[in-house]
N, C-alpha and C. Protein backbone atom coordinates (compact mmCIF):
# COMPACT_ATOMS: atom_id res chain seq x y z
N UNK A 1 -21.31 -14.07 -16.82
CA UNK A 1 -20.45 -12.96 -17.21
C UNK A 1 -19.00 -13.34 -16.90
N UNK A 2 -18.12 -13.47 -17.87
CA UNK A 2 -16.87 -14.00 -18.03
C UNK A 2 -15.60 -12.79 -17.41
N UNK A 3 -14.69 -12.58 -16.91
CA UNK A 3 -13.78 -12.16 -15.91
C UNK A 3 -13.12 -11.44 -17.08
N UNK A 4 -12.82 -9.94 -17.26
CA UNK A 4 -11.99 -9.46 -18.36
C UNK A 4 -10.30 -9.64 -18.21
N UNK A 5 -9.85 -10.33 -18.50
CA UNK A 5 -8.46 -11.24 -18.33
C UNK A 5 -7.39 -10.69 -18.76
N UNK A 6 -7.60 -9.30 -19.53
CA UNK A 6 -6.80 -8.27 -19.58
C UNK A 6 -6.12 -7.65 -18.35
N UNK A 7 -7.18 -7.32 -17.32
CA UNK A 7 -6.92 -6.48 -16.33
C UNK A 7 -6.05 -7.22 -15.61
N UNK A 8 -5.97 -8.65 -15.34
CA UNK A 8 -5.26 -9.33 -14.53
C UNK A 8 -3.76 -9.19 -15.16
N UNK A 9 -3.75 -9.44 -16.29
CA UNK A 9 -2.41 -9.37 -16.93
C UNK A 9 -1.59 -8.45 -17.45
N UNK A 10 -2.72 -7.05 -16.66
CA UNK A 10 -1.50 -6.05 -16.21
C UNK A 10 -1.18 -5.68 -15.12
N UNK A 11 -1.07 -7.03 -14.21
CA UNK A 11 -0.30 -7.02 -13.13
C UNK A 11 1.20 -6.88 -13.12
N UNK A 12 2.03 -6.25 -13.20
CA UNK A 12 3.61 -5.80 -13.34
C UNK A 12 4.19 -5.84 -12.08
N UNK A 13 4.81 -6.80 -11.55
CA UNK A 13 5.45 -6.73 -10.20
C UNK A 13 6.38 -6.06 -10.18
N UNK A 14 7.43 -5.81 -11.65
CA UNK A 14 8.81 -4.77 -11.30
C UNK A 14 8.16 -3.53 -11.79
N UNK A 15 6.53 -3.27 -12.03
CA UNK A 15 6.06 -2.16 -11.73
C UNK A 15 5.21 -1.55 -11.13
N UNK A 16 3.90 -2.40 -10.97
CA UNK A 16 2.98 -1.96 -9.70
C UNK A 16 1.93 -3.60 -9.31
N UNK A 17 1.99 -3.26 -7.85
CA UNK A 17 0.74 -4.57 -7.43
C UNK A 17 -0.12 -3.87 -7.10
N UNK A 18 -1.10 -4.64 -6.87
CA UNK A 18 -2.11 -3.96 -6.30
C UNK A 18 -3.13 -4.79 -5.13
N UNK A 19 -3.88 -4.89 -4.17
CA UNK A 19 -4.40 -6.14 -3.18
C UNK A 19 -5.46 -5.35 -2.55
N UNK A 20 -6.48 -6.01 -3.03
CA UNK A 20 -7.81 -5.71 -1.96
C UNK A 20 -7.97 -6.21 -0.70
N UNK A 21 -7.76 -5.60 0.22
CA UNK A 21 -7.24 -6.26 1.98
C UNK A 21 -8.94 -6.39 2.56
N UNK A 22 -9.12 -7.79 3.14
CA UNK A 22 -10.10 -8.27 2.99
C UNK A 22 -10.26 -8.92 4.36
N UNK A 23 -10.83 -8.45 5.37
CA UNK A 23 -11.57 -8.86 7.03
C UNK A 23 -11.34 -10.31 7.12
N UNK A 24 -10.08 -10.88 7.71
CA UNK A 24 -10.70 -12.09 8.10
C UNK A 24 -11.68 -12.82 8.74
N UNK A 25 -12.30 -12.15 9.74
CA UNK A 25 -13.82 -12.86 10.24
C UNK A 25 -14.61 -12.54 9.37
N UNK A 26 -15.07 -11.57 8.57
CA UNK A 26 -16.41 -11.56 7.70
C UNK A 26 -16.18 -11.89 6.38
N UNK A 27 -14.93 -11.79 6.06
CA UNK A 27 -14.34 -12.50 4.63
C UNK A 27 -14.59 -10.77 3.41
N UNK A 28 -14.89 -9.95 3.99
CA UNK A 28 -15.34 -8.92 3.71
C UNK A 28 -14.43 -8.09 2.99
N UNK A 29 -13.95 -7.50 1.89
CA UNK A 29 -13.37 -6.35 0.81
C UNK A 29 -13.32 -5.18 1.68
N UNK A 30 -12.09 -4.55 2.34
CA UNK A 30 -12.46 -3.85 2.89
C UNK A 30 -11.64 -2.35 2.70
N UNK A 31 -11.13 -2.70 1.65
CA UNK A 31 -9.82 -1.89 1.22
C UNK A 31 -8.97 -2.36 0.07
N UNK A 32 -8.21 -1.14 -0.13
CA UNK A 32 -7.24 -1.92 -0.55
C UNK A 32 -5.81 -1.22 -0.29
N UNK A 33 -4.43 -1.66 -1.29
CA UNK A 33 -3.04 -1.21 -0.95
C UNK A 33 -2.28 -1.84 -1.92
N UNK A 34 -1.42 -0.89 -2.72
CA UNK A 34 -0.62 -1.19 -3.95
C UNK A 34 0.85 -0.07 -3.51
N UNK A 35 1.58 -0.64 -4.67
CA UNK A 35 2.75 -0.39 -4.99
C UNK A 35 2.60 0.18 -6.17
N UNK A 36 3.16 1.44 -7.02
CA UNK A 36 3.03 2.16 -8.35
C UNK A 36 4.41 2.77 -8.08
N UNK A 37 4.47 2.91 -9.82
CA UNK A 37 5.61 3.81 -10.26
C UNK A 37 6.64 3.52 -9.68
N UNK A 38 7.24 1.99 -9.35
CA UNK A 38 8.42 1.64 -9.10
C UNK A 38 9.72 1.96 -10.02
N UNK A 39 10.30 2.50 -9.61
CA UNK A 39 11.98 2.83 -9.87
C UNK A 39 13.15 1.44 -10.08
N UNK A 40 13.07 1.17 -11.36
CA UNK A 40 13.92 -0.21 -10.63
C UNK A 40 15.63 0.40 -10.30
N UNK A 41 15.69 1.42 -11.67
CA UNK A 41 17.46 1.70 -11.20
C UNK A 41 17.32 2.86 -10.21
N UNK A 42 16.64 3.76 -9.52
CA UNK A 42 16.39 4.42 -8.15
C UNK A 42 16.33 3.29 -6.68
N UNK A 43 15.58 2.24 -7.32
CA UNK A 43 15.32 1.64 -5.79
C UNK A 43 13.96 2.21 -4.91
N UNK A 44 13.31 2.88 -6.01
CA UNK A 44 12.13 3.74 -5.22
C UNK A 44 10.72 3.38 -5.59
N UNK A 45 9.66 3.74 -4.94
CA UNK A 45 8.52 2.98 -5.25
C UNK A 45 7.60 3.95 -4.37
N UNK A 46 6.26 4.42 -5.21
CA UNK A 46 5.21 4.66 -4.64
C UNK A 46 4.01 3.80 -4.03
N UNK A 47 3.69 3.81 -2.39
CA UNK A 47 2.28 3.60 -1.73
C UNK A 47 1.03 4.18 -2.13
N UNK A 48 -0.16 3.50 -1.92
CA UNK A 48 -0.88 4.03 -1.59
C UNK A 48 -2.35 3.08 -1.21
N UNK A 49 -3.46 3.66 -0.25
CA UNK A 49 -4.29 2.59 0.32
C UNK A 49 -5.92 3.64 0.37
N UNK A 50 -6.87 2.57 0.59
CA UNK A 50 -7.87 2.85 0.79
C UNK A 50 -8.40 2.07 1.90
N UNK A 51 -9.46 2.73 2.89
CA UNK A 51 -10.34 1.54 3.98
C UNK A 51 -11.36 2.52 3.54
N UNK A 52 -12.60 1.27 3.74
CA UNK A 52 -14.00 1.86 4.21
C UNK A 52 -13.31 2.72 5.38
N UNK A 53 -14.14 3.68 5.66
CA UNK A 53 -14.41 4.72 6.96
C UNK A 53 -14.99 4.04 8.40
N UNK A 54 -15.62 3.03 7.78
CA UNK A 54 -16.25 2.37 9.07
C UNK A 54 -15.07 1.54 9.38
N UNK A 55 -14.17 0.92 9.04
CA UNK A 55 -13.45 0.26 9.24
C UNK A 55 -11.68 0.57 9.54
N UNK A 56 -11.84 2.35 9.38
CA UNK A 56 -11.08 3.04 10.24
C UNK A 56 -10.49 2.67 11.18
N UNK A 57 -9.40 2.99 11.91
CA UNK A 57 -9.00 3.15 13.02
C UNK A 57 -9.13 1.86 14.18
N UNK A 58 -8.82 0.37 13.15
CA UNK A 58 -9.09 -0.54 14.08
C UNK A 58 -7.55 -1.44 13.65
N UNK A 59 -6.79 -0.68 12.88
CA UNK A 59 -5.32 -0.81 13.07
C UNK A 59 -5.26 -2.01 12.00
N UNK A 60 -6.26 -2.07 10.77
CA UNK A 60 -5.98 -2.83 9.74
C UNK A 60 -5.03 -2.22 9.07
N UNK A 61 -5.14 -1.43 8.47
CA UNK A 61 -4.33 -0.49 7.32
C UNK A 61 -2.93 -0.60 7.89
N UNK A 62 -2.41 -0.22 9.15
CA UNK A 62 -1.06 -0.67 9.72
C UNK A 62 -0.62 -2.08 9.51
N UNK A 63 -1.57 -2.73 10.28
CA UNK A 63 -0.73 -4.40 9.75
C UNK A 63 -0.65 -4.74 8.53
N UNK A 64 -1.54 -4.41 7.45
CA UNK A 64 -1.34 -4.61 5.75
C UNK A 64 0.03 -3.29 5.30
N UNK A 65 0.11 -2.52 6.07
CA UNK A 65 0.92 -1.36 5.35
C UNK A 65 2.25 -1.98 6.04
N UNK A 66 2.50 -2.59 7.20
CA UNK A 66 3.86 -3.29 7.66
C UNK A 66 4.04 -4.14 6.91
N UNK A 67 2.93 -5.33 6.46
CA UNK A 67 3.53 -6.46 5.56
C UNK A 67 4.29 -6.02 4.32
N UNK A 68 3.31 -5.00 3.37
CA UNK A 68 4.00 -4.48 2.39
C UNK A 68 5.26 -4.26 2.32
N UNK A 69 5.63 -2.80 3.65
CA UNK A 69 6.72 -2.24 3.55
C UNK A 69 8.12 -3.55 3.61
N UNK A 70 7.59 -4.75 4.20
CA UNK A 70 8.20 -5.45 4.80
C UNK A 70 8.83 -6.48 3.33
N UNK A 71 7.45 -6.60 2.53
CA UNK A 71 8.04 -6.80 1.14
C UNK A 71 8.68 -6.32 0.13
N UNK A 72 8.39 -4.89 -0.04
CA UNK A 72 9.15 -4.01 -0.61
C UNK A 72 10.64 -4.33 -0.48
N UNK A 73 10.91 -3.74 1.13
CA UNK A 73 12.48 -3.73 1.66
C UNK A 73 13.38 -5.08 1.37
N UNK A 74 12.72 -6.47 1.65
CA UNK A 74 13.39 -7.21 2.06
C UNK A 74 13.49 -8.04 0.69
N UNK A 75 11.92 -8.23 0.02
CA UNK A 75 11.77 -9.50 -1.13
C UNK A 75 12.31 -8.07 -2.55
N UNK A 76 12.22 -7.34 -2.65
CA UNK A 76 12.07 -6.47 -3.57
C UNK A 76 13.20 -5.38 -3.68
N UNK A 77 13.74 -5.50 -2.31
CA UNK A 77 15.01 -4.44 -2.15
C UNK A 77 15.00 -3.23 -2.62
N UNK A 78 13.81 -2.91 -2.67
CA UNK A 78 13.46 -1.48 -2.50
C UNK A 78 14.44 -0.47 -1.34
N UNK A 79 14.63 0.85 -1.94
CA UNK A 79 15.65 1.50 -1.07
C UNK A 79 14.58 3.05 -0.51
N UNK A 80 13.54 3.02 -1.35
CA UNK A 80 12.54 3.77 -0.74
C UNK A 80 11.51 4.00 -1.02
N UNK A 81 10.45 4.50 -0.03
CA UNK A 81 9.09 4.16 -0.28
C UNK A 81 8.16 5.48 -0.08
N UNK A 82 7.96 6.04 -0.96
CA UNK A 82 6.97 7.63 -1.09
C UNK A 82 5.62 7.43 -0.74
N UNK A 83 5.08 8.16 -0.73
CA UNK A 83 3.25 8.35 -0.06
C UNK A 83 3.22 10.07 -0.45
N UNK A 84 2.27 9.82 -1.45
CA UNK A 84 1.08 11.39 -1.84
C UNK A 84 -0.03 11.29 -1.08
N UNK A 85 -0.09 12.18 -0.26
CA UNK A 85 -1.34 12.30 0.49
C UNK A 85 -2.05 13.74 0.24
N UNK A 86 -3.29 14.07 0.28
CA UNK A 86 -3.73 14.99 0.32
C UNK A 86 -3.90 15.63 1.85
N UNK A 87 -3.58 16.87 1.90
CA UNK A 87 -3.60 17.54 2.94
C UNK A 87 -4.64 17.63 4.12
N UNK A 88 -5.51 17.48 3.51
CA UNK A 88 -6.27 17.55 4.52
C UNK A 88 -7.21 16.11 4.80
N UNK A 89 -6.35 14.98 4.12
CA UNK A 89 -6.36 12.98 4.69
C UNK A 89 -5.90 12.95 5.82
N UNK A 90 -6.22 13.37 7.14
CA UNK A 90 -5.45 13.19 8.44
C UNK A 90 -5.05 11.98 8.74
N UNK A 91 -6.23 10.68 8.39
CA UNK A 91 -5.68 9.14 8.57
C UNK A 91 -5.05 8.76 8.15
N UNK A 92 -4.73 9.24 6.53
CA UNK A 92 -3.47 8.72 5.87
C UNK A 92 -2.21 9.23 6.43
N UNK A 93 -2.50 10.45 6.92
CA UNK A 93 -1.24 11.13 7.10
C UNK A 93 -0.41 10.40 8.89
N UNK A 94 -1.52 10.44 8.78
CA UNK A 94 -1.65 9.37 10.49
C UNK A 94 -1.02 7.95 10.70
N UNK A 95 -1.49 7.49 9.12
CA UNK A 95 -1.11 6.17 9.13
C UNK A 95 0.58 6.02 8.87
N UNK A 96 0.71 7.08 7.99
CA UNK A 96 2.02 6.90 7.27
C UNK A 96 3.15 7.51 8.26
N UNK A 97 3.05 8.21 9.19
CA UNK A 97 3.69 8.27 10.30
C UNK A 97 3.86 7.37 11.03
N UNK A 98 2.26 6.53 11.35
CA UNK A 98 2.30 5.52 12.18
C UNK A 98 3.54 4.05 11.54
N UNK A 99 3.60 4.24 10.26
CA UNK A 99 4.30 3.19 9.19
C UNK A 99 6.06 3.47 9.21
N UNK A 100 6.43 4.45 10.06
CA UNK A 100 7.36 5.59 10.19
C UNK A 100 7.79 6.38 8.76
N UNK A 101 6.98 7.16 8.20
CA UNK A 101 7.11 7.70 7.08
C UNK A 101 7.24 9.07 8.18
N UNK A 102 8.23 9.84 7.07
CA UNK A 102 8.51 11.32 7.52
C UNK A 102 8.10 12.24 6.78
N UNK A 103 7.81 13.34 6.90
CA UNK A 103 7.12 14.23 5.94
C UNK A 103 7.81 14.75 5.71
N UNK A 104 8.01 15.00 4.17
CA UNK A 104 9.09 15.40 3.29
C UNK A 104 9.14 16.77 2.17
N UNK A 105 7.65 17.39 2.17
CA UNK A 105 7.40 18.15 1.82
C UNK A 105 6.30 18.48 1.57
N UNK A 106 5.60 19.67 0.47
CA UNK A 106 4.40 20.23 0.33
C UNK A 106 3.88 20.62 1.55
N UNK A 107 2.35 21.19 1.25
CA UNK A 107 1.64 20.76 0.35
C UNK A 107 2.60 21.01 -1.45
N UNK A 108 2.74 20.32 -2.33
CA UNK A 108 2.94 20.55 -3.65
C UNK A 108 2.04 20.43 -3.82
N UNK A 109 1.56 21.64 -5.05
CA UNK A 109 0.50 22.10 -5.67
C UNK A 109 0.25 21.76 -6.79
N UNK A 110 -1.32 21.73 -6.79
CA UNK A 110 -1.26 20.62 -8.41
C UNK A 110 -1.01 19.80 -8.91
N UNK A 111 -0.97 18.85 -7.76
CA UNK A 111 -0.23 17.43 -8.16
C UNK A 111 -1.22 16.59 -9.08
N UNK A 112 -2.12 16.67 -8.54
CA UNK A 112 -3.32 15.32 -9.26
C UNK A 112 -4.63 16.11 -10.03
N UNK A 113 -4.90 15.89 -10.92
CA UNK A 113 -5.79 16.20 -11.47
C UNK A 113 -7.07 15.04 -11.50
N UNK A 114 -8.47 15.28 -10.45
CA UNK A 114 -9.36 14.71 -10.01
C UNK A 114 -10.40 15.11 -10.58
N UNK A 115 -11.05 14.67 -11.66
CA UNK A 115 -12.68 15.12 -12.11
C UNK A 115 -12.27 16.88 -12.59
N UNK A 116 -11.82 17.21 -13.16
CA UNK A 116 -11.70 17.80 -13.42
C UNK A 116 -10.59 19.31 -12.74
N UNK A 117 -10.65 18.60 -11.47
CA UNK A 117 -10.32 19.60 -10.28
C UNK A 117 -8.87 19.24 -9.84
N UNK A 118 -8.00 20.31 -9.38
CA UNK A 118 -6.93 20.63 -9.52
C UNK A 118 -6.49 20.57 -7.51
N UNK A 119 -5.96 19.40 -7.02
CA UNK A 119 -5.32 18.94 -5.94
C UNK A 119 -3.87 18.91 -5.19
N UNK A 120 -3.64 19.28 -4.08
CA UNK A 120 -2.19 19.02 -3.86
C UNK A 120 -2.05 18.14 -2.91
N UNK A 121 -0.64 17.84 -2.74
CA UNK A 121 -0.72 16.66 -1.97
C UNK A 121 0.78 16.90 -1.13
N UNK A 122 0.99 16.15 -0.07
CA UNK A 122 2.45 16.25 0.84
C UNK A 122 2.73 15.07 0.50
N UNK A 123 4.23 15.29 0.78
CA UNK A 123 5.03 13.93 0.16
C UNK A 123 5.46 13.37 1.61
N UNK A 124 5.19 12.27 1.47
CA UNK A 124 5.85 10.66 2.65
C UNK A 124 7.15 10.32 2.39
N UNK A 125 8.36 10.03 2.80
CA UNK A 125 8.91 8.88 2.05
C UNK A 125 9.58 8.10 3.72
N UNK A 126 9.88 6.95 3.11
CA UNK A 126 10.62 6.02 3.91
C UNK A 126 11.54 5.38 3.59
N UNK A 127 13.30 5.71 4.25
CA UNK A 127 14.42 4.83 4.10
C UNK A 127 14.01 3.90 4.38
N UNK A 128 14.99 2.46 3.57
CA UNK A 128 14.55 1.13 4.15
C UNK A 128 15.34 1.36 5.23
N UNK A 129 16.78 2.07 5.81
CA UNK A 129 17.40 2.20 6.76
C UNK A 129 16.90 2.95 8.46
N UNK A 130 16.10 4.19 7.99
CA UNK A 130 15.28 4.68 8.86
C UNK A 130 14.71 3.66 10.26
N UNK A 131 15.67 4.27 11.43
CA UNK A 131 15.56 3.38 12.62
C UNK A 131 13.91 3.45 12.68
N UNK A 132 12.78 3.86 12.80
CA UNK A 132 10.90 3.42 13.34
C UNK A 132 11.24 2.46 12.16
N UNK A 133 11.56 2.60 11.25
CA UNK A 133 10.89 2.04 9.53
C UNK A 133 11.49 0.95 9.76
N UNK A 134 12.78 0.74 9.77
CA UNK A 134 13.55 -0.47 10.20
C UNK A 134 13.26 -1.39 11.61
N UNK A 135 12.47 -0.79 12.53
CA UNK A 135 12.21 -1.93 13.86
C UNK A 135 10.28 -2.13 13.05
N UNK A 136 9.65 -1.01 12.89
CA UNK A 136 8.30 -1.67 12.40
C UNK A 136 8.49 -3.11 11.81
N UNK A 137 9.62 -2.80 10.86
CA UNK A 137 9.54 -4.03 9.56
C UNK A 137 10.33 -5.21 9.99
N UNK A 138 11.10 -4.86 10.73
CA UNK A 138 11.54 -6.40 11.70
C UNK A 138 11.02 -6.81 12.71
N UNK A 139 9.54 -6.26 12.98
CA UNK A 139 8.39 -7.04 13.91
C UNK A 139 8.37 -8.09 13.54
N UNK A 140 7.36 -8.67 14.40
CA UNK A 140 6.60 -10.23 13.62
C UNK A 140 5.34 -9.81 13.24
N UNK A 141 5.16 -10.17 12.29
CA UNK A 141 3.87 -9.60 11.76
C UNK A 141 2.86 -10.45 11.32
N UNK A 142 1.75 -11.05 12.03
CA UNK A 142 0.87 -11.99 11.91
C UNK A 142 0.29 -11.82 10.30
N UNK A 143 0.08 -13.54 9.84
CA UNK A 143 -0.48 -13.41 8.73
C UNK A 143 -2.05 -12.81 8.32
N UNK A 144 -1.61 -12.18 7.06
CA UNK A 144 -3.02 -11.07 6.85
C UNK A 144 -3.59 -11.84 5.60
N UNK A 145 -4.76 -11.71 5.34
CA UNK A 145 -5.58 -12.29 4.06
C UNK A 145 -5.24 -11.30 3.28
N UNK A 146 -4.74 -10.84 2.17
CA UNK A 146 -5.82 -10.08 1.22
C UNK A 146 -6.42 -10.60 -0.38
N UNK A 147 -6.61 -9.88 -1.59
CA UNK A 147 -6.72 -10.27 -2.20
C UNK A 147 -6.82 -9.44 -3.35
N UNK A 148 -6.16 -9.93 -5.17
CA UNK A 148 -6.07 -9.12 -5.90
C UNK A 148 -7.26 -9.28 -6.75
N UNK A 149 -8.49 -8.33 -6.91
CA UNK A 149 -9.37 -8.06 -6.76
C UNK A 149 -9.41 -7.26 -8.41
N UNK A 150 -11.00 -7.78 -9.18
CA UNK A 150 -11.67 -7.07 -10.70
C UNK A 150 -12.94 -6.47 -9.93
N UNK A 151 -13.51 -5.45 -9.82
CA UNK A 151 -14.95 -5.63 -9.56
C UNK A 151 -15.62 -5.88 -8.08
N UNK A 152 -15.13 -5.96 -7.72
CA UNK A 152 -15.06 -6.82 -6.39
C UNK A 152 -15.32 -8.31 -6.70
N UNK A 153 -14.76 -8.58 -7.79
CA UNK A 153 -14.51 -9.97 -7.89
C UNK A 153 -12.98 -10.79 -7.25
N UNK A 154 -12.91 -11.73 -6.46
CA UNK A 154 -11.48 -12.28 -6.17
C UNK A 154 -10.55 -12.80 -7.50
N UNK A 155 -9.62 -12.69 -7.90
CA UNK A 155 -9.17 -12.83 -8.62
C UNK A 155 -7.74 -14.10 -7.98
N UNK A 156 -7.12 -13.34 -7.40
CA UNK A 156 -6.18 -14.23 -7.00
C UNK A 156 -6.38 -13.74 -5.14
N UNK A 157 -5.84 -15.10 -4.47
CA UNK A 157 -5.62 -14.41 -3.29
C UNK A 157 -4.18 -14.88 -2.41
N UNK A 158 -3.76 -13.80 -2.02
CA UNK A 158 -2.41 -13.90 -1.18
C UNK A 158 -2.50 -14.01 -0.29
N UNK A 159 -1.67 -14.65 0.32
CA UNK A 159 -1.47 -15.18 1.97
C UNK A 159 -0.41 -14.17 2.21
N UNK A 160 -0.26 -13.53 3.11
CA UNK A 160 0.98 -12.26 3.75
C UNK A 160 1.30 -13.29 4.79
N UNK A 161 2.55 -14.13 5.20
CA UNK A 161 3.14 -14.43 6.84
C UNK A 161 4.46 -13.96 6.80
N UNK A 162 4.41 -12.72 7.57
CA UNK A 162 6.17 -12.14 7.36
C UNK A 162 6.37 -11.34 5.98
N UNK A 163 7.52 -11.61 5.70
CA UNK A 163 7.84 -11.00 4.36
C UNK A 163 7.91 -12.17 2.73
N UNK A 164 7.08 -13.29 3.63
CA UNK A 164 6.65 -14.25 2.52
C UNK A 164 5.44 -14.31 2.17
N UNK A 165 5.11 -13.74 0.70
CA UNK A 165 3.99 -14.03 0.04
C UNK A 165 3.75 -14.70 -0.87
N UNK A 166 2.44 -15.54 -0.69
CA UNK A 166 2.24 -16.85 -1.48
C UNK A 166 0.84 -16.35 -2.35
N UNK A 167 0.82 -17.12 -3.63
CA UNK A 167 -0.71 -16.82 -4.23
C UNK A 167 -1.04 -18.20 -4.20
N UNK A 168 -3.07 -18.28 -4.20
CA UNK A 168 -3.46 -19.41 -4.30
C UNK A 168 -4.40 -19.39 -5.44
């Protein structure tokens, strides 16, 4: 069964990535985390991520959500970075604090339309200037695996060290 080669080649970097963040000891798919609806003459750009549940709260999603932000700001010069969360996502909302995102509003109502069903969501955003947002992203930030992912097929995979990313 041959790889549909479409999907890869609507990868748009001055409009959205996307990376399946992937366990370095088990080599394991364990998530993922993209960039959407980038702004090029705003400077603005939407987050957003997924983890298994089991794989919660062991401070992956932070080190992949620092590398990002860290690409955004620095390789991409992004001037800001939004997060839709649903209200009652406490980890996301958890995380994106933890990422120094400030909460900026909502719940707004009716934001997403899901299976038929009608959702709201609070808005994130992050200055690249914002003193947490600005010392997170000038950490050192150990290199992370992930990978841009069909199916749970690997497609390409990136090396994250710092705010340099490489494909192999």
């Amino acid at each position: 069964h041959a790889l549909d080669a479409t999907v890869h080649l609507r990868y748009h970097p001055a409009n959205y990535a996307l990376w399946a963040v992937e366990e370095k000891k088990s080599r394991r798919v364990i998530g993922m985390i993209n960039y959407h609806h980038r702004n090029l003459q705003f400077r603005r750009v939407d987050v957003g991520w997924l983890l298994l549940p089991a794989q919660q709260g062991k401070g992956y999603m932070a080190e992949v959500g620092q590398a990002l932000l860290r690409h955004l700001f620095d390789d991409l010069g992004v001037h800001k970075v939004e997060a839709l969360i649903h209200p009652k996502n406490k980890p996301s909302a958890a995380l994106a604090r933890r990422l120094g995102f400030r909460r900026e509003g909502g719940p707004i109502r009716d934001r997403w339309l899901v299976s038929g069903h009608w959702h709201s969501t609070v808005l994130y955003g992050l200055i690249a200037d914002q003193s947490i947002g600005a010392l997170l992203i000038a950490g050192i930030i150990p290199g992370i695996l992930v990978a841009l992912t069909i199916a749970a097929t690997v497609v390409v995979l990136v090396l994250m060290h710092g705010n340099k990313i490489e494909t192999r």
